[in-house]
C-alpha atoms as a PDB file:
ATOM      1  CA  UNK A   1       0.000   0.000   0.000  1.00  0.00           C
ATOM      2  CA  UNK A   2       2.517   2.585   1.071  1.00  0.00           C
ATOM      3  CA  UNK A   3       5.191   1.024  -1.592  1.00  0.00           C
ATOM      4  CA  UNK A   4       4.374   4.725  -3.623  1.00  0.00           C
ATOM      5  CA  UNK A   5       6.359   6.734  -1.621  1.00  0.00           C
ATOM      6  CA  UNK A   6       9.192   5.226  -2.682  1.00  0.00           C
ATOM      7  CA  UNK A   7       8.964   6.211  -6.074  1.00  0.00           C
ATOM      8  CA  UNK A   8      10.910   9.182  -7.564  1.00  0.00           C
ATOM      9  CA  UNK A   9       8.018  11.572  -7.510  1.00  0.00           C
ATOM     10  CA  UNK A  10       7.570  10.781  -3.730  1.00  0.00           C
ATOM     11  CA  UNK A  11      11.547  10.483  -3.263  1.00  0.00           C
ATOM     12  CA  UNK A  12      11.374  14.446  -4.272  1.00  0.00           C
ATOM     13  CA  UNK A  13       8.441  15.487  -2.483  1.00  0.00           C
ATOM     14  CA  UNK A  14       9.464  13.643   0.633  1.00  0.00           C
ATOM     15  CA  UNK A  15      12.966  15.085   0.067  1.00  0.00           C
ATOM     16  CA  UNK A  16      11.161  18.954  -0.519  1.00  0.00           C
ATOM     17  CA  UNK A  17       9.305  18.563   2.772  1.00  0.00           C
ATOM     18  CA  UNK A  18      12.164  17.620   5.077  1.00  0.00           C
ATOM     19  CA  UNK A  19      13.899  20.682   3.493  1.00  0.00           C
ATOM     20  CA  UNK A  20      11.330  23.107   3.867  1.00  0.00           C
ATOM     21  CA  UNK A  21      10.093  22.025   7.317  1.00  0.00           C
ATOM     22  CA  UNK A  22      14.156  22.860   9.024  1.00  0.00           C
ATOM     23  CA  UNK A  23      14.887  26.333   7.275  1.00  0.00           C
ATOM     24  CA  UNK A  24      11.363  27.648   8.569  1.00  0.00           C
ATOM     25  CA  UNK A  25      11.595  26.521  11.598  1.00  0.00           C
ATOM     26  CA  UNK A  26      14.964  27.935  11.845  1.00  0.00           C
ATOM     27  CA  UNK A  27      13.815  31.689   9.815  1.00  0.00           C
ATOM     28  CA  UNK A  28      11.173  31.768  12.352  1.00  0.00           C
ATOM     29  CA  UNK A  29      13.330  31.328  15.681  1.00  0.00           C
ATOM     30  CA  UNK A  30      16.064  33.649  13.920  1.00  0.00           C
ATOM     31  CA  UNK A  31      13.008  36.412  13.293  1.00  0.00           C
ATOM     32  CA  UNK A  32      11.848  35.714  16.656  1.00  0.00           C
ATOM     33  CA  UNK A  33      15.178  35.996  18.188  1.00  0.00           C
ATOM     34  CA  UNK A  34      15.714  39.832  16.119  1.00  0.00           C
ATOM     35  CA  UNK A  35      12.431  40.774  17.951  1.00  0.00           C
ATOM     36  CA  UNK A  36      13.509  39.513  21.418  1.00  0.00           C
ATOM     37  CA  UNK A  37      16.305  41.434  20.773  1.00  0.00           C
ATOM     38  CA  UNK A  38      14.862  44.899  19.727  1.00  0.00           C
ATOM     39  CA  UNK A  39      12.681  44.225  23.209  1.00  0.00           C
ATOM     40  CA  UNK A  40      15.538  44.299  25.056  1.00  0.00           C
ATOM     41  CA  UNK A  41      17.234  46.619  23.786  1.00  0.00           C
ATOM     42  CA  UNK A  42      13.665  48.586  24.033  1.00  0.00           C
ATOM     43  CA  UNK A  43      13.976  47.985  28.132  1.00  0.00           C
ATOM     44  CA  UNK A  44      17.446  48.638  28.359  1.00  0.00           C
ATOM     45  CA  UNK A  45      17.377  52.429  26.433  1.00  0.00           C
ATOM     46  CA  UNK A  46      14.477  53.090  28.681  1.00  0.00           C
ATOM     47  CA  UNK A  47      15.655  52.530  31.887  1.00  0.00           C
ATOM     48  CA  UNK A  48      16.592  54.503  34.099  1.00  0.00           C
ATOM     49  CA  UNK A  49      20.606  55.385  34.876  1.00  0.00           C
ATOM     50  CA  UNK A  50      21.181  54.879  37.956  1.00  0.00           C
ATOM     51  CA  UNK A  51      21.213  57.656  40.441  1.00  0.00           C
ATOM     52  CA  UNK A  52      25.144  56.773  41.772  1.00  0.00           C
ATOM     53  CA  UNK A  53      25.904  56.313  38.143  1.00  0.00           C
ATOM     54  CA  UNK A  54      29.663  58.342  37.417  1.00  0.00           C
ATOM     55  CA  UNK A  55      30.069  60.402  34.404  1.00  0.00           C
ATOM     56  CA  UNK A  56      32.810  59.175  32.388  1.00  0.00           C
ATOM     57  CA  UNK A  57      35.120  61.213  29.740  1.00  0.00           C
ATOM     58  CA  UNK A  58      33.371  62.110  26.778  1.00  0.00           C
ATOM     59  CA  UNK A  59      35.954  60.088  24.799  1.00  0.00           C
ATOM     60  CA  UNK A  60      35.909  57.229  26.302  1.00  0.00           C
ATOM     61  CA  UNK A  61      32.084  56.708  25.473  1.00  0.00           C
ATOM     62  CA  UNK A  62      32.538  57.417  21.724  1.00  0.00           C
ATOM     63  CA  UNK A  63      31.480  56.846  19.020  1.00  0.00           C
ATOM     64  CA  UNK A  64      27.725  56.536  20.020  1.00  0.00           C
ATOM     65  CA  UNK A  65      25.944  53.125  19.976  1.00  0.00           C
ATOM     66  CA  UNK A  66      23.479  51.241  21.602  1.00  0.00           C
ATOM     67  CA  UNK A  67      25.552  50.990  24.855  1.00  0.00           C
ATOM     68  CA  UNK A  68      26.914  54.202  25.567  1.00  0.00           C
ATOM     69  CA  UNK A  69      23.701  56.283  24.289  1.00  0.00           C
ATOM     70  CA  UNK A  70      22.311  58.287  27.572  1.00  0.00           C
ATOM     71  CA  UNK A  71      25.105  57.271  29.467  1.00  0.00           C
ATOM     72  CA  UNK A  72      26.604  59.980  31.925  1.00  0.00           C
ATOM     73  CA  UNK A  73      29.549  62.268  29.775  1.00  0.00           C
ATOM     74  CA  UNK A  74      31.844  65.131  30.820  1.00  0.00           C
ATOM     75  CA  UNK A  75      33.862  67.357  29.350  1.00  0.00           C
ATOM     76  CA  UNK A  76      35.300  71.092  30.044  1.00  0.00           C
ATOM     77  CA  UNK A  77      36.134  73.926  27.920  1.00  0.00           C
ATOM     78  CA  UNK A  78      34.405  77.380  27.122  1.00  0.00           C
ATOM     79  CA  UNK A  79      30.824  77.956  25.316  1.00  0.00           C
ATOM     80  CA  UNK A  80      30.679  79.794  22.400  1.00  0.00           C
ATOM     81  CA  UNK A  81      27.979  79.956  19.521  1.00  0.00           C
ATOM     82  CA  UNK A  82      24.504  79.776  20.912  1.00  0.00           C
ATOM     83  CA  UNK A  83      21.375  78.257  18.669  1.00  0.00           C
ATOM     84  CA  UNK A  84      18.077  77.714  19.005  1.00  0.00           C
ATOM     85  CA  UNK A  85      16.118  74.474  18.272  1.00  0.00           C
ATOM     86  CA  UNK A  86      12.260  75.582  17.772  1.00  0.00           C
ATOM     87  CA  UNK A  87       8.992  73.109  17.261  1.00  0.00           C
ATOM     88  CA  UNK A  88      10.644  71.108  20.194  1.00  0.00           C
ATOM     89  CA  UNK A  89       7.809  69.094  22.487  1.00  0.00           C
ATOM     90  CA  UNK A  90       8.446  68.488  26.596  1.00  0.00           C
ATOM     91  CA  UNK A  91       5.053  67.162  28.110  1.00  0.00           C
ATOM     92  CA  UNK A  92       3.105  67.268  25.567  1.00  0.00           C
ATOM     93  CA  UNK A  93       3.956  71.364  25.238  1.00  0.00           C
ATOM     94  CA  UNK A  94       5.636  72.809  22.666  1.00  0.00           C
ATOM     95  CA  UNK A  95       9.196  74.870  23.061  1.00  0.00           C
ATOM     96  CA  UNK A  96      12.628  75.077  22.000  1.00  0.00           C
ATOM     97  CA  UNK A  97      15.531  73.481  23.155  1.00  0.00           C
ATOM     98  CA  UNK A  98      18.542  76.174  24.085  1.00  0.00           C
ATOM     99  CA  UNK A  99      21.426  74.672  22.338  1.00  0.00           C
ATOM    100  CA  UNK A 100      25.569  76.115  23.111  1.00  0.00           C
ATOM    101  CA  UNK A 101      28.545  74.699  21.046  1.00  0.00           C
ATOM    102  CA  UNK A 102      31.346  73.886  23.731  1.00  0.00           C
ATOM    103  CA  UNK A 103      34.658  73.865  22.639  1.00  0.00           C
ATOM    104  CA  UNK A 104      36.526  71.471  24.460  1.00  0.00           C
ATOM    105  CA  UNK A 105      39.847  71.327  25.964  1.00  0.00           C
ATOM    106  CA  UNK A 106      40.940  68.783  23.062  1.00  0.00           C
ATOM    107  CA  UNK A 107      40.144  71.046  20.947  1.00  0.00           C
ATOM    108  CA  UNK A 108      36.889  69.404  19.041  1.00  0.00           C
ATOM    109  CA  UNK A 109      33.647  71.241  19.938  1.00  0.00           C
ATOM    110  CA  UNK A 110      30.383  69.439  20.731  1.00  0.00           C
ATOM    111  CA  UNK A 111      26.970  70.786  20.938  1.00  0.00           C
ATOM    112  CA  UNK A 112      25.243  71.086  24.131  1.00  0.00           C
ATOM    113  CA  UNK A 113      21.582  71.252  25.341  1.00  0.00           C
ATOM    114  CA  UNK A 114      21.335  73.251  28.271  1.00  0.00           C
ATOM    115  CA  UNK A 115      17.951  73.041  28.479  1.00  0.00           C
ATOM    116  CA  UNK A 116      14.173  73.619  26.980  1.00  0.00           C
ATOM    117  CA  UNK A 117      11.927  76.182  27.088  1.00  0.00           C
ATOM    118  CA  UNK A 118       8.375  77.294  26.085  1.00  0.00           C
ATOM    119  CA  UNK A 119       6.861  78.930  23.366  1.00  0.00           C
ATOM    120  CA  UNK A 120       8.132  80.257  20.234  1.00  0.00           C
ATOM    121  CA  UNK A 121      12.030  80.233  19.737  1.00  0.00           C
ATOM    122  CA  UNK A 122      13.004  83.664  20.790  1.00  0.00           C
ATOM    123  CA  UNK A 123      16.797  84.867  21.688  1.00  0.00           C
ATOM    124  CA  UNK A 124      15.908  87.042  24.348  1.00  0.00           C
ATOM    125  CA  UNK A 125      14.348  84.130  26.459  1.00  0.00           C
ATOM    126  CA  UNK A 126      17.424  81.935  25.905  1.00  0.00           C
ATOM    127  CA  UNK A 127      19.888  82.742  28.806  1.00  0.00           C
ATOM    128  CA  UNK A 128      23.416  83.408  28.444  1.00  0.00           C
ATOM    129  CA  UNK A 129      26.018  80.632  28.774  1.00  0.00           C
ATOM    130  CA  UNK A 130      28.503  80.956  31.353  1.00  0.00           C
ATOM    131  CA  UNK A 131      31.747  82.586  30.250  1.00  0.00           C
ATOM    132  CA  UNK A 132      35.139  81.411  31.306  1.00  0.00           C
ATOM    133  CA  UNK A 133      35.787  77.658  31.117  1.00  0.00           C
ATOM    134  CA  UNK A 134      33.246  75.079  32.727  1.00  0.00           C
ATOM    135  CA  UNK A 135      32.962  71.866  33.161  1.00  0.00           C
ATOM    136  CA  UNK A 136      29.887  69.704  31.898  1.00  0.00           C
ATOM    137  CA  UNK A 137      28.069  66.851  32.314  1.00  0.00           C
ATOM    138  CA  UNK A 138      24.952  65.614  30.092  1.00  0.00           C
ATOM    139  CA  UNK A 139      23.672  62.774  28.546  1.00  0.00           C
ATOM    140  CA  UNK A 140      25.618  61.477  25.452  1.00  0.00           C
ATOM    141  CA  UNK A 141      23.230  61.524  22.232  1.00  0.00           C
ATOM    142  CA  UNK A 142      23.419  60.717  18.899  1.00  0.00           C
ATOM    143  CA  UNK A 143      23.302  63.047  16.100  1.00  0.00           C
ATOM    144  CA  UNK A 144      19.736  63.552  14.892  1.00  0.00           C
ATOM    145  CA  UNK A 145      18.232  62.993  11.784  1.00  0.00           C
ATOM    146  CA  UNK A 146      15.487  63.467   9.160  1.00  0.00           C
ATOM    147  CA  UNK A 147      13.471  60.805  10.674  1.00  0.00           C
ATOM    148  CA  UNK A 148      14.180  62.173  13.682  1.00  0.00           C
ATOM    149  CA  UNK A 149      10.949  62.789  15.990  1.00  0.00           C
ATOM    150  CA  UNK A 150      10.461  67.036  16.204  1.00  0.00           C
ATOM    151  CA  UNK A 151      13.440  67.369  13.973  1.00  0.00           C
ATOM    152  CA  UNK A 152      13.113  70.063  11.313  1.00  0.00           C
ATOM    153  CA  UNK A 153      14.621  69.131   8.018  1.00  0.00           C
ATOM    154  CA  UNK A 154      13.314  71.473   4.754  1.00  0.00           C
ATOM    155  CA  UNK A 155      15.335  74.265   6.329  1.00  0.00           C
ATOM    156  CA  UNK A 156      13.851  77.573   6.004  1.00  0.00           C
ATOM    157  CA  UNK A 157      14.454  78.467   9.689  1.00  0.00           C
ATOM    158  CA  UNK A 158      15.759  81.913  10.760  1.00  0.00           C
ATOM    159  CA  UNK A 159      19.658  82.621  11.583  1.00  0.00           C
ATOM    160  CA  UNK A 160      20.645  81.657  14.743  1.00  0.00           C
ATOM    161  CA  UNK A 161      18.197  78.433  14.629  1.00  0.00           C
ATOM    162  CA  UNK A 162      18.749  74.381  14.355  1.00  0.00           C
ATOM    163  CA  UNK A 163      16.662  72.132  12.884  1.00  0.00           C
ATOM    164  CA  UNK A 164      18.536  68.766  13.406  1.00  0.00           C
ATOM    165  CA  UNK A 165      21.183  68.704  16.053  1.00  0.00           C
ATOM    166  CA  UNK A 166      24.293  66.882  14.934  1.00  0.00           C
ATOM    167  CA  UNK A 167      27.637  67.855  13.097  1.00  0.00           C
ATOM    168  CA  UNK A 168      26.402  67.384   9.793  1.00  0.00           C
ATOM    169  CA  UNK A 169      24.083  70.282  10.175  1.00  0.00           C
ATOM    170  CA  UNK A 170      26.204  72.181  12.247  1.00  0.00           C
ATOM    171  CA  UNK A 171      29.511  71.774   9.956  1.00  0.00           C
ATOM    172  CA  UNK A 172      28.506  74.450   7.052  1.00  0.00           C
ATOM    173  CA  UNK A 173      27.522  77.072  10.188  1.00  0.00           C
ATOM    174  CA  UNK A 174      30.208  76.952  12.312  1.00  0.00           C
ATOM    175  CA  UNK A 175      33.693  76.886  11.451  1.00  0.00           C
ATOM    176  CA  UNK A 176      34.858  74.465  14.588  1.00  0.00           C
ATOM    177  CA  UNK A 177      36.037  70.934  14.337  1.00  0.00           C
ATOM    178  CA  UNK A 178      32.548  68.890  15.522  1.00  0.00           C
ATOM    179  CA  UNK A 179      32.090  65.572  17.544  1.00  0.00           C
ATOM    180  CA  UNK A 180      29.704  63.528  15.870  1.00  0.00           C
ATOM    181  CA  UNK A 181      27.087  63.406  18.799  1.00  0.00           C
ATOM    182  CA  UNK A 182      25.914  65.869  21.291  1.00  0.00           C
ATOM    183  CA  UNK A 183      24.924  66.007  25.244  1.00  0.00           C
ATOM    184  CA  UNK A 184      21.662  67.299  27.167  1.00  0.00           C
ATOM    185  CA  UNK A 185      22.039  68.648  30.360  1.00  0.00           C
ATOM    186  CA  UNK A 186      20.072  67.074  33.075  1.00  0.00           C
ATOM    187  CA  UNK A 187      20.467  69.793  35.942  1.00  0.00           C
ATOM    188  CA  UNK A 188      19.718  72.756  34.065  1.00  0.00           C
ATOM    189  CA  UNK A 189      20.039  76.512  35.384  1.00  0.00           C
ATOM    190  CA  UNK A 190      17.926  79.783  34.909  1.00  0.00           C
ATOM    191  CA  UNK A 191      14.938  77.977  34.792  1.00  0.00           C
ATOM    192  CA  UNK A 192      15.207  75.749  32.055  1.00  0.00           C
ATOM    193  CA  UNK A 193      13.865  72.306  32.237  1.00  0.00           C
ATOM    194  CA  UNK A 194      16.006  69.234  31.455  1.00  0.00           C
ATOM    195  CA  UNK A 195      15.480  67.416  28.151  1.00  0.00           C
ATOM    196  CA  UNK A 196      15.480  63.842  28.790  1.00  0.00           C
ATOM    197  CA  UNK A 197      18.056  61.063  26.953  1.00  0.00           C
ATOM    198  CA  UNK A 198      16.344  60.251  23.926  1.00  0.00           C
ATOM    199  CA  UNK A 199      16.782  56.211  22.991  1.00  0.00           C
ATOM    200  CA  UNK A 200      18.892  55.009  20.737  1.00  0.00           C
ATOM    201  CA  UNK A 201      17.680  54.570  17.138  1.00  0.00           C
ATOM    202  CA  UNK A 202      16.222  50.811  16.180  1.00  0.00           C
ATOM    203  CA  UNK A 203      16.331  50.134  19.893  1.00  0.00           C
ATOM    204  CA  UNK A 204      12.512  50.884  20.335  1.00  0.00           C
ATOM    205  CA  UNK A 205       9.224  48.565  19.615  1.00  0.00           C
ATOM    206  CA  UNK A 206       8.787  50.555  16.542  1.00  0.00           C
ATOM    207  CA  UNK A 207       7.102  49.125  12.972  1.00  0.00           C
ATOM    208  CA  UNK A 208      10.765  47.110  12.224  1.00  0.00           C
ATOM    209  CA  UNK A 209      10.226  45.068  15.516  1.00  0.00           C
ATOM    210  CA  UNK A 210       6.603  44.076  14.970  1.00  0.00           C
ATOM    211  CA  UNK A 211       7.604  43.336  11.233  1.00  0.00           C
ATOM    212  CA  UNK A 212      10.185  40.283  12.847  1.00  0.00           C
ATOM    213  CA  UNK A 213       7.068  39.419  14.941  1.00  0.00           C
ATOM    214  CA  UNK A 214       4.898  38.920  11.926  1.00  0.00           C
ATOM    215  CA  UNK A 215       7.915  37.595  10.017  1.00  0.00           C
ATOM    216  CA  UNK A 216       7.739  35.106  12.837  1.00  0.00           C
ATOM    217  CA  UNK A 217       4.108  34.312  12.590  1.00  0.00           C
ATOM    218  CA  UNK A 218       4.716  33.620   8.761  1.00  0.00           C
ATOM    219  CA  UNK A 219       7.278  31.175   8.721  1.00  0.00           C
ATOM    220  CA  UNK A 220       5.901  28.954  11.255  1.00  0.00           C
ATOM    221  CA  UNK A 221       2.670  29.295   9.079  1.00  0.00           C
ATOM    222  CA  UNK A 222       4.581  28.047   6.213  1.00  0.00           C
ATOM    223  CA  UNK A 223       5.765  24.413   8.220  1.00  0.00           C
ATOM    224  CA  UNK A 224       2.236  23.945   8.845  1.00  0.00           C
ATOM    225  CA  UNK A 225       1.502  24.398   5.002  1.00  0.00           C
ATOM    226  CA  UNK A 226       4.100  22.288   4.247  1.00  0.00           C
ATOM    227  CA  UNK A 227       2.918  19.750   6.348  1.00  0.00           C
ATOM    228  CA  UNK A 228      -1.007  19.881   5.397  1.00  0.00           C
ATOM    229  CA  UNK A 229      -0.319  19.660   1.835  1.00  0.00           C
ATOM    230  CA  UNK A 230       2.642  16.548   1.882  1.00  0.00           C
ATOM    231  CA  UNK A 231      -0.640  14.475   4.059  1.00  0.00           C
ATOM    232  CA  UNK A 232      -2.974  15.939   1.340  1.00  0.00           C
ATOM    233  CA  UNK A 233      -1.278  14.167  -1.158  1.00  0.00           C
ATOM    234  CA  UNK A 234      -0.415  12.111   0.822  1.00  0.00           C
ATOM    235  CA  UNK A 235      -3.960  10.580   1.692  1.00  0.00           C
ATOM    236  CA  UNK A 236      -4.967  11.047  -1.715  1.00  0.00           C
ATOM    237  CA  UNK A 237      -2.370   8.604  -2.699  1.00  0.00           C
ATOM    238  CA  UNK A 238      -3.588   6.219  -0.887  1.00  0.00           C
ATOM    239  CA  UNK A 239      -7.036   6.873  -1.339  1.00  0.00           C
ATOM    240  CA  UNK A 240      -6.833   6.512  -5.371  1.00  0.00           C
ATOM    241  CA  UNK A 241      -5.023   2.801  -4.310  1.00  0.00           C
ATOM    242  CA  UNK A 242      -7.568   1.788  -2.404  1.00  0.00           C
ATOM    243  CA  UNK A 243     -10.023   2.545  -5.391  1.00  0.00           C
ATOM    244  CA  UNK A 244      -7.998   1.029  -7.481  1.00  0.00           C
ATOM    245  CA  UNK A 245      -7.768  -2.113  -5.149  1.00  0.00           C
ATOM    246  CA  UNK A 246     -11.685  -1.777  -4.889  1.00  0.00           C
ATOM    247  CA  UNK A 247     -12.353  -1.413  -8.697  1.00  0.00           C
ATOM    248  CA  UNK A 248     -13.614   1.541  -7.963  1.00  0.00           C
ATOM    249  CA  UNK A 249     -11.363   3.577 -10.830  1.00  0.00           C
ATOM    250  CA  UNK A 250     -13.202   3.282 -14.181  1.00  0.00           C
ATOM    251  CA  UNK A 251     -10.102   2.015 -16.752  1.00  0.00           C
ATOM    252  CA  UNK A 252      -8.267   4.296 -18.302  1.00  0.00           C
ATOM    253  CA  UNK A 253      -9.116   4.593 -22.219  1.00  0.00           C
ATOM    254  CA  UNK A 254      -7.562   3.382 -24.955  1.00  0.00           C
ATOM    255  CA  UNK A 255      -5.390   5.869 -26.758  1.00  0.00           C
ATOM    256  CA  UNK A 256      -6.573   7.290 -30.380  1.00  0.00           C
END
């Protein structure tokens, strides 16, 4: 009865199935896997630093990833140019962010955030940075983008404003060697409010993450299809013997 799956055709469908059946099983844990992954991540860029957490040297914690985004930076030097960063939320309110290039004592100058405030961007609300040399600490963050949420990217702004905060806007302003990333105070003065450590990019539970979670879905729907149709034909097979056995099968005619 079951003599038919050793024939060729069977030989290649049997040979198809056990294929198949592996390399979904193993897209589907790898597609599950990328999504645990983005989760994690997700947890670990929102959590909280901790409060005894030491700043390190802005250096050391370059070039910006996954693992040193938000962490605790410092660095010293003396402010200079001051910008504005307009259509800026906090709290669901809108604002600017008061931005200060610092140059550094190594001589590269990084942008800071000293702060946000509301309304409309307007110089004379923006307070003075301290003059002299100083000594900061802020969150390390990586240069913005055009996909970046509140960023402002078709330009137009006044003189004196930023629409996305990161050297490659800032290098055709200033004339300053840049670091490629940029800090936000989190104990601002003169009555700003601190702008919070933004997570990483492709670290949240954004469209990309449930995409691997329906990638998942459909490759573990694919084994089952697999499976279904190899006993489809499967029973049929045996089904059209056991006609055949039965006389059930009217002979085939004779040929022209």
């Amino acid at each position: 009865m079951h003599r038919f799956l050793l024939t060729p055709r069977w030989w290649g469908i049997n040979v198809f199935v056990a294929l198949a059946v592996p390399f979904c099983l193993f897209m589907g844990s790898w597609q599950l896997g990328r999504f645990e992954d983005r989760v994690d991540s997700h947890r670990e860029a929102t959590a909280g630093q901790p409060a005894d957490l030491v700043a390190e040297p802005l250096d050391s914690l370059l070039p910006v990833d996954t693992e040193t985004s938000g962490r605790l930076a410092s660095t010293a030097g003396e402010y200079a140019d001051q910008m504005l960063v307009p259509e800026r939320r906090l709290d669901g309110e809108s604002g600017f962010y008061v931005l200060t290039l610092l140059r550094t004592d190594s001589g590269k100058t990084v942008p800071v955030v000293r702060g946000w405030l509301p309304g409309a961007a307007d110089p004379a609300k923006a307070p003075a940075p301290p003059s002299g040399r100083v000594e900061v600490t802020g969150a390390l963050q990586a240069p913005e983008n055009s996909g970046t949420k509140g960023a402002h990217s078709q330009g137009g702004l006044p003189a004196g404003q930023l629409g996305v905060i990161g050297a490659a806007s800032l290098v055709n302003l200033v004339p300053y060697d840049l670091y490629d990333a940029w800090l936000t105070v989190q104990t601002p003065s003169d009555g700003m409010l601190p702008v919070p450590a933004q997570a990483p990019a492709n670290t949240g539970l954004d469209l990309k993450a449930f995409q691997n979670l329906g990638y998942t879905g459909e490759w573990f729907v694919f084994v089952a299809f697999v499976l279904f149709m190899w006993f489809r034909l499967y029973r049929r097979e045996v089904e059209s013997l056991r006609d055949a056995e039965a006389g059930l099968l009217e002979p085939a005619a004779p040929a022209a």
